[in-house]
PDB file of N, CA and C in Angstrom:
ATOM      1  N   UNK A   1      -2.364  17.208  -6.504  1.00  0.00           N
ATOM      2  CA  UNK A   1      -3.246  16.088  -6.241  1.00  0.00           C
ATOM      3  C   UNK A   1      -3.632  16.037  -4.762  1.00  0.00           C
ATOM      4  N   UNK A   2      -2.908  16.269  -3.733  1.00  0.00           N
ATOM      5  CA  UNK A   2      -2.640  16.516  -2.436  1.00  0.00           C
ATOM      6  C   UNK A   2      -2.472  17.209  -1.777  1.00  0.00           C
ATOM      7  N   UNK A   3      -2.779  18.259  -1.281  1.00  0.00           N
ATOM      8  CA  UNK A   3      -2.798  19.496   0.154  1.00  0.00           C
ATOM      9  C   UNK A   3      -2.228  19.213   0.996  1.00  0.00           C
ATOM     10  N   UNK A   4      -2.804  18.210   1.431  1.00  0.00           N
ATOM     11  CA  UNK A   4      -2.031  18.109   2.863  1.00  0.00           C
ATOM     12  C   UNK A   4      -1.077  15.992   3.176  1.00  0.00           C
ATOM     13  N   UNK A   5      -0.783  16.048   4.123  1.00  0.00           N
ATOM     14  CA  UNK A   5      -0.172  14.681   4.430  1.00  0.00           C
ATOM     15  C   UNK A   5      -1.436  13.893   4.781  1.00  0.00           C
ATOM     16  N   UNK A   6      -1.183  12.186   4.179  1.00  0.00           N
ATOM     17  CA  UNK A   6      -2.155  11.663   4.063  1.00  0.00           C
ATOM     18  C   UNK A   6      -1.469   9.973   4.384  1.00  0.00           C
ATOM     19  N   UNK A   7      -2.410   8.899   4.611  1.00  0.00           N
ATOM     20  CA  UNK A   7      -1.709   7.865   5.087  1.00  0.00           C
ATOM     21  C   UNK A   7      -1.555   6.405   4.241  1.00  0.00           C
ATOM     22  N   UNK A   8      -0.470   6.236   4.078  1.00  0.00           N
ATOM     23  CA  UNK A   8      -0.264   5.509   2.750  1.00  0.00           C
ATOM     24  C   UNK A   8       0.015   3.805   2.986  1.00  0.00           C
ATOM     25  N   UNK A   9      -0.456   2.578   2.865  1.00  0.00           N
ATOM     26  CA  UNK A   9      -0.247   1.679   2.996  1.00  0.00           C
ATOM     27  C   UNK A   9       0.887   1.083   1.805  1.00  0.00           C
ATOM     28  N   UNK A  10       2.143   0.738   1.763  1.00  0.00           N
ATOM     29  CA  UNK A  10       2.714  -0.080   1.117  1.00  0.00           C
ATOM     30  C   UNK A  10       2.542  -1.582   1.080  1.00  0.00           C
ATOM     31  N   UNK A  11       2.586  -2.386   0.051  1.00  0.00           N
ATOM     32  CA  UNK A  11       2.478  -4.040   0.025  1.00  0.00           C
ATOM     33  C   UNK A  11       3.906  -4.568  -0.034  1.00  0.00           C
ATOM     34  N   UNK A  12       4.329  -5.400   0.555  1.00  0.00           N
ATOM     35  CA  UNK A  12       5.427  -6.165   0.199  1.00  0.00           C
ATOM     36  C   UNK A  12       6.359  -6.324   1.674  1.00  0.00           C
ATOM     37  N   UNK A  13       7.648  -7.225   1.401  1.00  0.00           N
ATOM     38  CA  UNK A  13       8.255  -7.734   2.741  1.00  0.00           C
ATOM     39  C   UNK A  13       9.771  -7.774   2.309  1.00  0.00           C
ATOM     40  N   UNK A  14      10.348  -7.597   1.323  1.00  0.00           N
ATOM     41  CA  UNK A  14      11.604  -7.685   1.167  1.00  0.00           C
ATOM     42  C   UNK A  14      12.465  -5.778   0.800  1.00  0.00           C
ATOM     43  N   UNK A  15      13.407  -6.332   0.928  1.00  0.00           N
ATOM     44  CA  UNK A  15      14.423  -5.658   0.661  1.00  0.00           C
ATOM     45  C   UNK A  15      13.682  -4.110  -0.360  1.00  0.00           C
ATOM     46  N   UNK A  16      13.281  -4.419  -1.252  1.00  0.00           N
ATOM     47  CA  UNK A  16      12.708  -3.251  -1.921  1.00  0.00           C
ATOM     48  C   UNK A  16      11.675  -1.874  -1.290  1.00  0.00           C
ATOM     49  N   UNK A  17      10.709  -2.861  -0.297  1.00  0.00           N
ATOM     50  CA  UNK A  17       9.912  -2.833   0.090  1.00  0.00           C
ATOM     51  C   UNK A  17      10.285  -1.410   1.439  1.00  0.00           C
ATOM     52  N   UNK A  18      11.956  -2.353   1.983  1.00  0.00           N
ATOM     53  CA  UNK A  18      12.124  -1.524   2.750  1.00  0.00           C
ATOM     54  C   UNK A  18      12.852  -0.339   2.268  1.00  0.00           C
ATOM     55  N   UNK A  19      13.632  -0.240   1.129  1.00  0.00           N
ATOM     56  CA  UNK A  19      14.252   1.263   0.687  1.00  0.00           C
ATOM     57  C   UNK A  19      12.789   2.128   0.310  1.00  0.00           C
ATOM     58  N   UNK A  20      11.719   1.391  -0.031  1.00  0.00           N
ATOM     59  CA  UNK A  20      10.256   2.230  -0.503  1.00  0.00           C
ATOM     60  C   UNK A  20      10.027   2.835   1.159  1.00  0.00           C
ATOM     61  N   UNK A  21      10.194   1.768   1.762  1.00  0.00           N
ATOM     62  CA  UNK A  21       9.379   2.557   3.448  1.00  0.00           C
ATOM     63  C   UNK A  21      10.238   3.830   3.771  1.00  0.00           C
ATOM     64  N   UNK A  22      11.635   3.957   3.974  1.00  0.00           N
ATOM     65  CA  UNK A  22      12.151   4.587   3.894  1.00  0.00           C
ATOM     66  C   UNK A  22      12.000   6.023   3.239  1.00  0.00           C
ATOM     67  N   UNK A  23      11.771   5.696   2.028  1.00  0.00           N
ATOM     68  CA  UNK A  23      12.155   6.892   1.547  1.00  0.00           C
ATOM     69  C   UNK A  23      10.443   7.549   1.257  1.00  0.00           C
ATOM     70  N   UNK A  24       9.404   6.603   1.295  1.00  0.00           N
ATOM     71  CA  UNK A  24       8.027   7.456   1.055  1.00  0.00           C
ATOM     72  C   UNK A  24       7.664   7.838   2.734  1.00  0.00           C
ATOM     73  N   UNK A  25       8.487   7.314   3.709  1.00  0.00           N
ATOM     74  CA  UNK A  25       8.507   8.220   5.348  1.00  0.00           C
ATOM     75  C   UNK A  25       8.831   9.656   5.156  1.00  0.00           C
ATOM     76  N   UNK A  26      10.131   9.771   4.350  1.00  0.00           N
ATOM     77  CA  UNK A  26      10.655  11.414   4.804  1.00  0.00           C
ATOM     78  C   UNK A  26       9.772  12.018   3.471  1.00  0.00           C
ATOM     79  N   UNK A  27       9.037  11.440   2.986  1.00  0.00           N
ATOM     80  CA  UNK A  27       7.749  12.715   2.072  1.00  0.00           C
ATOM     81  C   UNK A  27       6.899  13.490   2.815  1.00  0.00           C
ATOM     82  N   UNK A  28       7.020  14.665   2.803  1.00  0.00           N
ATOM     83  CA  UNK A  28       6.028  15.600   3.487  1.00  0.00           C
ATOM     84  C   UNK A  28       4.622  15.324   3.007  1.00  0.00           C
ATOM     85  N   UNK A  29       4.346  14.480   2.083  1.00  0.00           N
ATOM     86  CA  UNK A  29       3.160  14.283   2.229  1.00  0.00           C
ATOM     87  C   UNK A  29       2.391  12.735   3.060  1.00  0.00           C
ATOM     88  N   UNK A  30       3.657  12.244   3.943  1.00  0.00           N
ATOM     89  CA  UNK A  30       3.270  10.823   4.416  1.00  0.00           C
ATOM     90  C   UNK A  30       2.686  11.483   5.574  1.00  0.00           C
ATOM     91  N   UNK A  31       1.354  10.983   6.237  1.00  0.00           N
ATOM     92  CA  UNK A  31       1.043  11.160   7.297  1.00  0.00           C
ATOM     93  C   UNK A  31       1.434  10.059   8.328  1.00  0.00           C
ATOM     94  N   UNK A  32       1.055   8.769   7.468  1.00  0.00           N
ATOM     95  CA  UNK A  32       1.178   7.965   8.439  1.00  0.00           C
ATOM     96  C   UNK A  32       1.493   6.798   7.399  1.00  0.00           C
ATOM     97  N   UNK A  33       2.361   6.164   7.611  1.00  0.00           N
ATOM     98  CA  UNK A  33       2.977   4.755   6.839  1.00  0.00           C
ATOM     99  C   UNK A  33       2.749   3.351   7.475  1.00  0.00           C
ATOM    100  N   UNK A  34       1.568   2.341   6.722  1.00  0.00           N
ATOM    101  CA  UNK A  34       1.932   1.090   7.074  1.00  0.00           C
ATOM    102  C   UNK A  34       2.530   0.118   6.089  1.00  0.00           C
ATOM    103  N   UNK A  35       2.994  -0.750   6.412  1.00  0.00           N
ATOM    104  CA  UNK A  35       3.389  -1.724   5.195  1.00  0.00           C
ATOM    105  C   UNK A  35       3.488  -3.173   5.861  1.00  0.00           C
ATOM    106  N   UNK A  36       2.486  -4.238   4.968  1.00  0.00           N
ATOM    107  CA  UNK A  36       1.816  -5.354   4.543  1.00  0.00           C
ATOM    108  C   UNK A  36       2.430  -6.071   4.034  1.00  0.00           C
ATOM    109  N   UNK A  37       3.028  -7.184   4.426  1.00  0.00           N
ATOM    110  CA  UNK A  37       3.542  -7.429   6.043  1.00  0.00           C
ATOM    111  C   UNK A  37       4.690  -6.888   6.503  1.00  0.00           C
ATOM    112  N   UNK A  38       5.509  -5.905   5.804  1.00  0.00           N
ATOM    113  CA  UNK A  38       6.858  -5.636   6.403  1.00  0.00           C
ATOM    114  C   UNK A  38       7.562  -6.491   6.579  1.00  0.00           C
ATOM    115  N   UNK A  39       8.523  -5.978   7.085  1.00  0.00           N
ATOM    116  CA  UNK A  39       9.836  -6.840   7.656  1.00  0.00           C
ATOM    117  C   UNK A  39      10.584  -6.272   8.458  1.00  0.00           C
ATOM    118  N   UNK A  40      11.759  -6.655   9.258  1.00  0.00           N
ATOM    119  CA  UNK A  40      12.374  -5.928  10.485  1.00  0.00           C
ATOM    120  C   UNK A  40      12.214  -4.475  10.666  1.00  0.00           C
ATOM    121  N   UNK A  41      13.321  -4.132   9.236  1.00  0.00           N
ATOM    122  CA  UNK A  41      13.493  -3.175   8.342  1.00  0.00           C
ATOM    123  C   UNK A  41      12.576  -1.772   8.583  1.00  0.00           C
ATOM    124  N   UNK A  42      11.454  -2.386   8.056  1.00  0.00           N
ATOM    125  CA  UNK A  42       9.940  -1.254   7.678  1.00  0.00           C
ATOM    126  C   UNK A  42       9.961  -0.908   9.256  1.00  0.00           C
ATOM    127  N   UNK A  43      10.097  -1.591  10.226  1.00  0.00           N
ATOM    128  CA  UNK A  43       9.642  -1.535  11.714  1.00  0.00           C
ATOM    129  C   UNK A  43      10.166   0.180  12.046  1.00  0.00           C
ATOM    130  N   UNK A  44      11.477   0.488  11.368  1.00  0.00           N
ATOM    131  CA  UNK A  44      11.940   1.378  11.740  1.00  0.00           C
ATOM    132  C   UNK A  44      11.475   3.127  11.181  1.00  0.00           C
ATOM    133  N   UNK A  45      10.671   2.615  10.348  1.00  0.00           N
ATOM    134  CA  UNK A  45       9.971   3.641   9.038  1.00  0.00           C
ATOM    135  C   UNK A  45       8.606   3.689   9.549  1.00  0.00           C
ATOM    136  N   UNK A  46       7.985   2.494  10.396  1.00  0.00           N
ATOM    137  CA  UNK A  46       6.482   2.328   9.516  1.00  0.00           C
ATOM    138  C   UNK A  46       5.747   1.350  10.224  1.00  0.00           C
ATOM    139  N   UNK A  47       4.628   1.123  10.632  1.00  0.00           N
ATOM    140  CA  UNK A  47       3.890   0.472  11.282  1.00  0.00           C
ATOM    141  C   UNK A  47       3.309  -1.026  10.263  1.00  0.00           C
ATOM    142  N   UNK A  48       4.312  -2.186  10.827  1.00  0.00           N
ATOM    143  CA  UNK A  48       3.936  -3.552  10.095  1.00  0.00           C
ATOM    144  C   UNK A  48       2.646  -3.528  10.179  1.00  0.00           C
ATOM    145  N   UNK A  49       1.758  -4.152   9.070  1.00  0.00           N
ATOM    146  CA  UNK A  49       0.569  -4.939   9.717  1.00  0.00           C
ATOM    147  C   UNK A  49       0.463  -6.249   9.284  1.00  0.00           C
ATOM    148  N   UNK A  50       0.191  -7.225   9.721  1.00  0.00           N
ATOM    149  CA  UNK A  50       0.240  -8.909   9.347  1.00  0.00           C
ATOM    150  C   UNK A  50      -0.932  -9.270   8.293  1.00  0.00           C
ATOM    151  N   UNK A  51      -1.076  -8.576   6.812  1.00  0.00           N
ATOM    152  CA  UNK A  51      -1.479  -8.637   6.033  1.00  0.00           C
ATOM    153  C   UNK A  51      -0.893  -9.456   4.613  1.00  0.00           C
ATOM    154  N   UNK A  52      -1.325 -10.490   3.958  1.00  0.00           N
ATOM    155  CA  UNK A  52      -0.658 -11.291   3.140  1.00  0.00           C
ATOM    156  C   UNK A  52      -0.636 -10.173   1.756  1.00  0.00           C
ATOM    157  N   UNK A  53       0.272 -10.066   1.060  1.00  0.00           N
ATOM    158  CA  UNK A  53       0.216  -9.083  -0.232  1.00  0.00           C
ATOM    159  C   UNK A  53      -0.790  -9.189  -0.865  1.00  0.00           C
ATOM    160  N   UNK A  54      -1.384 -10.896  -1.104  1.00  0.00           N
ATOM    161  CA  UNK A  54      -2.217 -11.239  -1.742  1.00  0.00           C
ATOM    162  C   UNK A  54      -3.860 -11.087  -1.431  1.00  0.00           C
ATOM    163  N   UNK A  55      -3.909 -11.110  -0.358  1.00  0.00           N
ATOM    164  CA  UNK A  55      -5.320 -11.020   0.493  1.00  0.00           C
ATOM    165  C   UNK A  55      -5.977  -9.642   0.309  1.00  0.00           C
ATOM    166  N   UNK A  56      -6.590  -9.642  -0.887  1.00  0.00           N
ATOM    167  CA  UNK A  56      -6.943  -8.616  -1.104  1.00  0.00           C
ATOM    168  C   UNK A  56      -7.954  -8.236  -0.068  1.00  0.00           C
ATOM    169  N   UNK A  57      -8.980  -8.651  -0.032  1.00  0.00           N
ATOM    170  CA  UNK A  57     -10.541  -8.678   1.013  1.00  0.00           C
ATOM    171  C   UNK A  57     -10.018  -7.777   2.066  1.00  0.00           C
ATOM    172  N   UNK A  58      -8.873  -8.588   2.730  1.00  0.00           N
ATOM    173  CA  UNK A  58      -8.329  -7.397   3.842  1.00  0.00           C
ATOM    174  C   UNK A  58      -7.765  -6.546   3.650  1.00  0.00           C
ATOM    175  N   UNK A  59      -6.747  -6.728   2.518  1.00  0.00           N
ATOM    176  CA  UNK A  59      -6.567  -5.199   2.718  1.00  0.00           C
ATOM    177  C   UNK A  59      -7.362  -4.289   2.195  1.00  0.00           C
ATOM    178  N   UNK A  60      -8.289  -4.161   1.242  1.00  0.00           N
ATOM    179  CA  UNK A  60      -9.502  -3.445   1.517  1.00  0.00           C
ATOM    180  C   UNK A  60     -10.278  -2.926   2.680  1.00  0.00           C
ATOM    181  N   UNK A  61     -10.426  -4.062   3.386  1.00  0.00           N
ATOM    182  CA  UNK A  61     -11.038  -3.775   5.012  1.00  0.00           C
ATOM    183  C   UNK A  61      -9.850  -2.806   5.205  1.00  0.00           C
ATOM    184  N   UNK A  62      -8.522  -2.844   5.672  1.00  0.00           N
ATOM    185  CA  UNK A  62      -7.589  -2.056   6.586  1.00  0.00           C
ATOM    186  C   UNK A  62      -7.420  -1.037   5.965  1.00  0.00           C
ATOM    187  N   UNK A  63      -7.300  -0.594   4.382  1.00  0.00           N
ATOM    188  CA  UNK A  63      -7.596   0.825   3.767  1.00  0.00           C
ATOM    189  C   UNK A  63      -8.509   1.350   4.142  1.00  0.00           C
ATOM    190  N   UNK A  64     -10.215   0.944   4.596  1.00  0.00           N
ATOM    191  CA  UNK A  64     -11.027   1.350   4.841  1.00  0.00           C
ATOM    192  C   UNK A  64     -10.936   2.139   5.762  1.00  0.00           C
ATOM    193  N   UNK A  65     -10.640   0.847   6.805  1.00  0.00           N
ATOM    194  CA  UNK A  65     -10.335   1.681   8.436  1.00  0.00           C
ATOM    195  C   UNK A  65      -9.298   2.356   8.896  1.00  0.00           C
ATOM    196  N   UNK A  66      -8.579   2.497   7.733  1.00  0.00           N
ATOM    197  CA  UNK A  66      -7.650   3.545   8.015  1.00  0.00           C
ATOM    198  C   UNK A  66      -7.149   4.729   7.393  1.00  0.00           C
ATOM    199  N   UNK A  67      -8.023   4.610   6.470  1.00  0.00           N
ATOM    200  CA  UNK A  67      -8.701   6.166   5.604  1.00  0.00           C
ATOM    201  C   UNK A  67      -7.181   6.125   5.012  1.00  0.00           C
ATOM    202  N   UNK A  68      -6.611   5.145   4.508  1.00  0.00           N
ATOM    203  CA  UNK A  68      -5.791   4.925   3.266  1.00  0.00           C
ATOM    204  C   UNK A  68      -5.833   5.949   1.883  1.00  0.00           C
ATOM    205  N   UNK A  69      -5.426   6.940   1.833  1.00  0.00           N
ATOM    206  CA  UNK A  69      -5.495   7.270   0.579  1.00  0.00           C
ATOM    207  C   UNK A  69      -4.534   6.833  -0.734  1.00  0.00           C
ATOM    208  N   UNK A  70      -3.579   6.358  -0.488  1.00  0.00           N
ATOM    209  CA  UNK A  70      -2.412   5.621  -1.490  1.00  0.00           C
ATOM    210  C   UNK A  70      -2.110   4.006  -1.331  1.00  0.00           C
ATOM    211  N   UNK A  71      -1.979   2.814  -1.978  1.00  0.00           N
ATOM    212  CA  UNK A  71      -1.317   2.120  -2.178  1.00  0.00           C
ATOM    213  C   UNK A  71      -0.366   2.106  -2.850  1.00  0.00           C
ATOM    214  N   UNK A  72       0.814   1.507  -2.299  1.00  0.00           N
ATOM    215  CA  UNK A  72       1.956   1.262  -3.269  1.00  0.00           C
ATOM    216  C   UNK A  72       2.096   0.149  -3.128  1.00  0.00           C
ATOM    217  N   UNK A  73       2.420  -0.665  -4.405  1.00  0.00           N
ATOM    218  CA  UNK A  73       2.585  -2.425  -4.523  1.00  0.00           C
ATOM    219  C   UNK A  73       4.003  -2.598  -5.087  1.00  0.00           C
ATOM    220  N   UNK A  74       5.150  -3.223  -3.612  1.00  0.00           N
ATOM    221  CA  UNK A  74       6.146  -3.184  -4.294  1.00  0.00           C
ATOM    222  C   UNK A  74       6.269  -4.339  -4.989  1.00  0.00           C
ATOM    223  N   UNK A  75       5.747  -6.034  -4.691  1.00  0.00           N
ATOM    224  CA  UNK A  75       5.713  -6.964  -5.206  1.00  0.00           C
ATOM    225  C   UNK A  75       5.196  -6.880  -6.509  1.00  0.00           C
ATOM    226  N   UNK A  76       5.586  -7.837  -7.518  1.00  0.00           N
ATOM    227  CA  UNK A  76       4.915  -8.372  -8.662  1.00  0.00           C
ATOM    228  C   UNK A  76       3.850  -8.954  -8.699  1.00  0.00           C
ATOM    229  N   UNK A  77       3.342  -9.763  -8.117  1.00  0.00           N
ATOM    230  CA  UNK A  77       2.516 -11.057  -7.925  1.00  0.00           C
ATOM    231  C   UNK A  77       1.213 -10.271  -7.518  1.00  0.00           C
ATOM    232  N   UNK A  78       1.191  -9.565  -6.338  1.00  0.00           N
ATOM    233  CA  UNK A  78      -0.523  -8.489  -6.348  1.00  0.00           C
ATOM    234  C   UNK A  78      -1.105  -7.963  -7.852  1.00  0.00           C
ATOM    235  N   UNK A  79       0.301  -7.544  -8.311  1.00  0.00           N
ATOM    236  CA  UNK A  79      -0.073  -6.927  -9.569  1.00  0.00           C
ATOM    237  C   UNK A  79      -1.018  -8.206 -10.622  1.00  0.00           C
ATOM    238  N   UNK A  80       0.269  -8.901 -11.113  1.00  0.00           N
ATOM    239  CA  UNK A  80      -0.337  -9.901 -11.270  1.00  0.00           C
ATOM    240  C   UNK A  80      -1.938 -10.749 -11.398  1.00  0.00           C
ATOM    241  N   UNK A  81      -2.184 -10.752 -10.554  1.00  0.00           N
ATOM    242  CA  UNK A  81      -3.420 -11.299  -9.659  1.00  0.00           C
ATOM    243  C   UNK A  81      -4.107 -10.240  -9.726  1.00  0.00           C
ATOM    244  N   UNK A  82      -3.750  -9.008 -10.122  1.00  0.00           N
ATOM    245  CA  UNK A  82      -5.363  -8.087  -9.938  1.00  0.00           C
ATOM    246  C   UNK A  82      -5.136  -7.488  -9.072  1.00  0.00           C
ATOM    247  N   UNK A  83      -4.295  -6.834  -8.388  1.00  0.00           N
ATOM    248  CA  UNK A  83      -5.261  -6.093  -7.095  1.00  0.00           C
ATOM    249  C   UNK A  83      -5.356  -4.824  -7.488  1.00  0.00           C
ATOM    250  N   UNK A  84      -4.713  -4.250  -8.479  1.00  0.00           N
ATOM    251  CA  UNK A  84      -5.165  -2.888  -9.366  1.00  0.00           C
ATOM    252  C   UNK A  84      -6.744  -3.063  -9.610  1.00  0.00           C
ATOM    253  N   UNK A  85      -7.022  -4.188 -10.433  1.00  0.00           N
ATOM    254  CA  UNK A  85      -8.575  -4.157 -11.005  1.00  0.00           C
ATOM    255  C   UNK A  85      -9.359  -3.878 -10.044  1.00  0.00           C
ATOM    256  N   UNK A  86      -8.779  -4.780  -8.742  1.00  0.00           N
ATOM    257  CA  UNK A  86      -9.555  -5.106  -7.707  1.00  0.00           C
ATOM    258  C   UNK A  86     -10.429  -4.088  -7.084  1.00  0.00           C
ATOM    259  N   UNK A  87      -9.184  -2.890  -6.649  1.00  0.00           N
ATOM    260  CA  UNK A  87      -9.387  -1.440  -6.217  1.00  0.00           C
ATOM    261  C   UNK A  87     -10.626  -0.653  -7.363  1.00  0.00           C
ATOM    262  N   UNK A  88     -10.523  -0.814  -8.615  1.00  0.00           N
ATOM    263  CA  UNK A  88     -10.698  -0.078  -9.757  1.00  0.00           C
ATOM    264  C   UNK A  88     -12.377  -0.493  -9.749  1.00  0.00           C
ATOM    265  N   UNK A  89     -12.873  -1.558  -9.083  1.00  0.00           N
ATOM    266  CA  UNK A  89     -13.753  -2.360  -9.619  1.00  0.00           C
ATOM    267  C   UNK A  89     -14.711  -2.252  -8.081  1.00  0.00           C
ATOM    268  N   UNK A  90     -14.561  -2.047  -7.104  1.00  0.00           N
ATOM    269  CA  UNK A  90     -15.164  -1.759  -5.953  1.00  0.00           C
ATOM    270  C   UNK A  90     -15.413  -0.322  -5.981  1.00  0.00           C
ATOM    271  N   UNK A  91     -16.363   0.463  -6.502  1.00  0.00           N
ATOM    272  CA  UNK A  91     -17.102   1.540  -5.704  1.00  0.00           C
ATOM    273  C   UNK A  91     -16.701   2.158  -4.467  1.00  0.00           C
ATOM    274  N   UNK A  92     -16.055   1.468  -3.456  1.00  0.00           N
ATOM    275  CA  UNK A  92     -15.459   2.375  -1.945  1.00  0.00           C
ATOM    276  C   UNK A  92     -14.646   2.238  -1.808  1.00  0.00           C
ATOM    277  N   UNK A  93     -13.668   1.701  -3.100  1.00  0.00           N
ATOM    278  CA  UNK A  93     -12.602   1.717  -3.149  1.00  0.00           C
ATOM    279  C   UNK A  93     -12.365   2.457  -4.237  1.00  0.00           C
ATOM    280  N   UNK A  94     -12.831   3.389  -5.269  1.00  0.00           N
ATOM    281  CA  UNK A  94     -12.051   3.961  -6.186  1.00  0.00           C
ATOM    282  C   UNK A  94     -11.605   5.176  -6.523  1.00  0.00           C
ATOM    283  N   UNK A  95     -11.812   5.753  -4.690  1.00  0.00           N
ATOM    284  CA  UNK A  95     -10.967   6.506  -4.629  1.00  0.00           C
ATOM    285  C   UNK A  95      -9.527   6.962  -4.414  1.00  0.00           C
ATOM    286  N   UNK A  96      -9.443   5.519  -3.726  1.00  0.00           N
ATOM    287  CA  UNK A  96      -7.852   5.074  -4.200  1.00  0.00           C
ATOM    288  C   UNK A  96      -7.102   5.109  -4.567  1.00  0.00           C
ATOM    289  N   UNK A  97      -5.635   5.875  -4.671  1.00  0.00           N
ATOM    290  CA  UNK A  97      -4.432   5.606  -5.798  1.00  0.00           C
ATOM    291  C   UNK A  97      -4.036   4.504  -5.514  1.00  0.00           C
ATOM    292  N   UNK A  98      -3.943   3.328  -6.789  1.00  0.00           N
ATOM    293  CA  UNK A  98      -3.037   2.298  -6.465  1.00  0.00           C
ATOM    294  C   UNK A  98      -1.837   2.734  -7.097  1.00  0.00           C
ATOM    295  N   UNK A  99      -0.473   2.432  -7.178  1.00  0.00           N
ATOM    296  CA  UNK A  99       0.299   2.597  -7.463  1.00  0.00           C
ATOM    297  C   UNK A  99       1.410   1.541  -7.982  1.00  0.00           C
ATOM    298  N   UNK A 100       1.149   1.078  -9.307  1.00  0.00           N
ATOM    299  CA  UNK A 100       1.508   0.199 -10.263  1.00  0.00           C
ATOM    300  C   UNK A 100       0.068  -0.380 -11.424  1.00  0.00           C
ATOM    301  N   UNK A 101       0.833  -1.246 -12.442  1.00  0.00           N
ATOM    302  CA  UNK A 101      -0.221  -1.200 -13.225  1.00  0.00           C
ATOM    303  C   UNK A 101      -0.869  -2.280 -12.850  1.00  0.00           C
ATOM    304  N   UNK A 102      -2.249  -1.834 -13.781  1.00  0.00           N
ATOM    305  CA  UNK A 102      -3.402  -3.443 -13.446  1.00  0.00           C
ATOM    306  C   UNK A 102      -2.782  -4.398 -14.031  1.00  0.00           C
ATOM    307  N   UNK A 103      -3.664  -5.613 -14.502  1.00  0.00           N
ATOM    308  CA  UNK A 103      -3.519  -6.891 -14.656  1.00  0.00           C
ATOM    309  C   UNK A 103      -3.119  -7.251 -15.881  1.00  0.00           C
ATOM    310  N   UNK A 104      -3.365  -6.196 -16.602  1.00  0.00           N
ATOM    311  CA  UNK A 104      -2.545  -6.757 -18.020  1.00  0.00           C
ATOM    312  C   UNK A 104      -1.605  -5.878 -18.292  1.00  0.00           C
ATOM    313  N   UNK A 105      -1.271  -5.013 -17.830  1.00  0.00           N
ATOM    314  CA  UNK A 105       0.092  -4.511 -17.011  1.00  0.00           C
ATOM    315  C   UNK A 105       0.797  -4.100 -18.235  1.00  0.00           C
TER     316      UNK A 105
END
């Protein structure tokens, strides 16, 4: 699916969030790791950004501008709410892997 290392945004702030930062860092295919909003934790893996899980609009914008090729959603509640469809349903966004299921899940 992938050639080369590429830069992956994770969603979420707890505990899960940070064994995910962790362990999708030492993948030879991570180029560059942020995670939305993080927590102490991620700081040590991964570049926080002050993004709400839920706020989709932006994080669209910050995938954009940061040539995002993966999401991973460790929370429930994005899922929930759509942000699978969300991705699926925007045109400059569907090139996208999200990573968990859509809305009826």
């Amino acid at each position: 699916m992938y050639d080369s290392p590429f830069n992956i945004l994770l969603l979420g702030s707890g505990g899960r969030e940070h064994a995910l930062a962790l362990k999708i860092s030492q993948s030879q295919f991570c180029n560059k790791l942020f995670v939305a909003p993080g927590n102490a934790g991620t700081t040590q893996v991964a570049e926080n950004v002050p993004i709400g899980v839920n706020d989709f609009e932006k994080i669209a914008d910050f995938v954009l501008s940061q040539q995002i090729q993966m999401v991973v959603v460790g929370p429930e509640e994005p899922l929930v709410k759509g942000i699978k469809n969300y991705f699926s349903e925007r045109i400059d966004l569907q090139t996208i892997t999200v990573i968990g299921p859509d809305q009826k899940g």
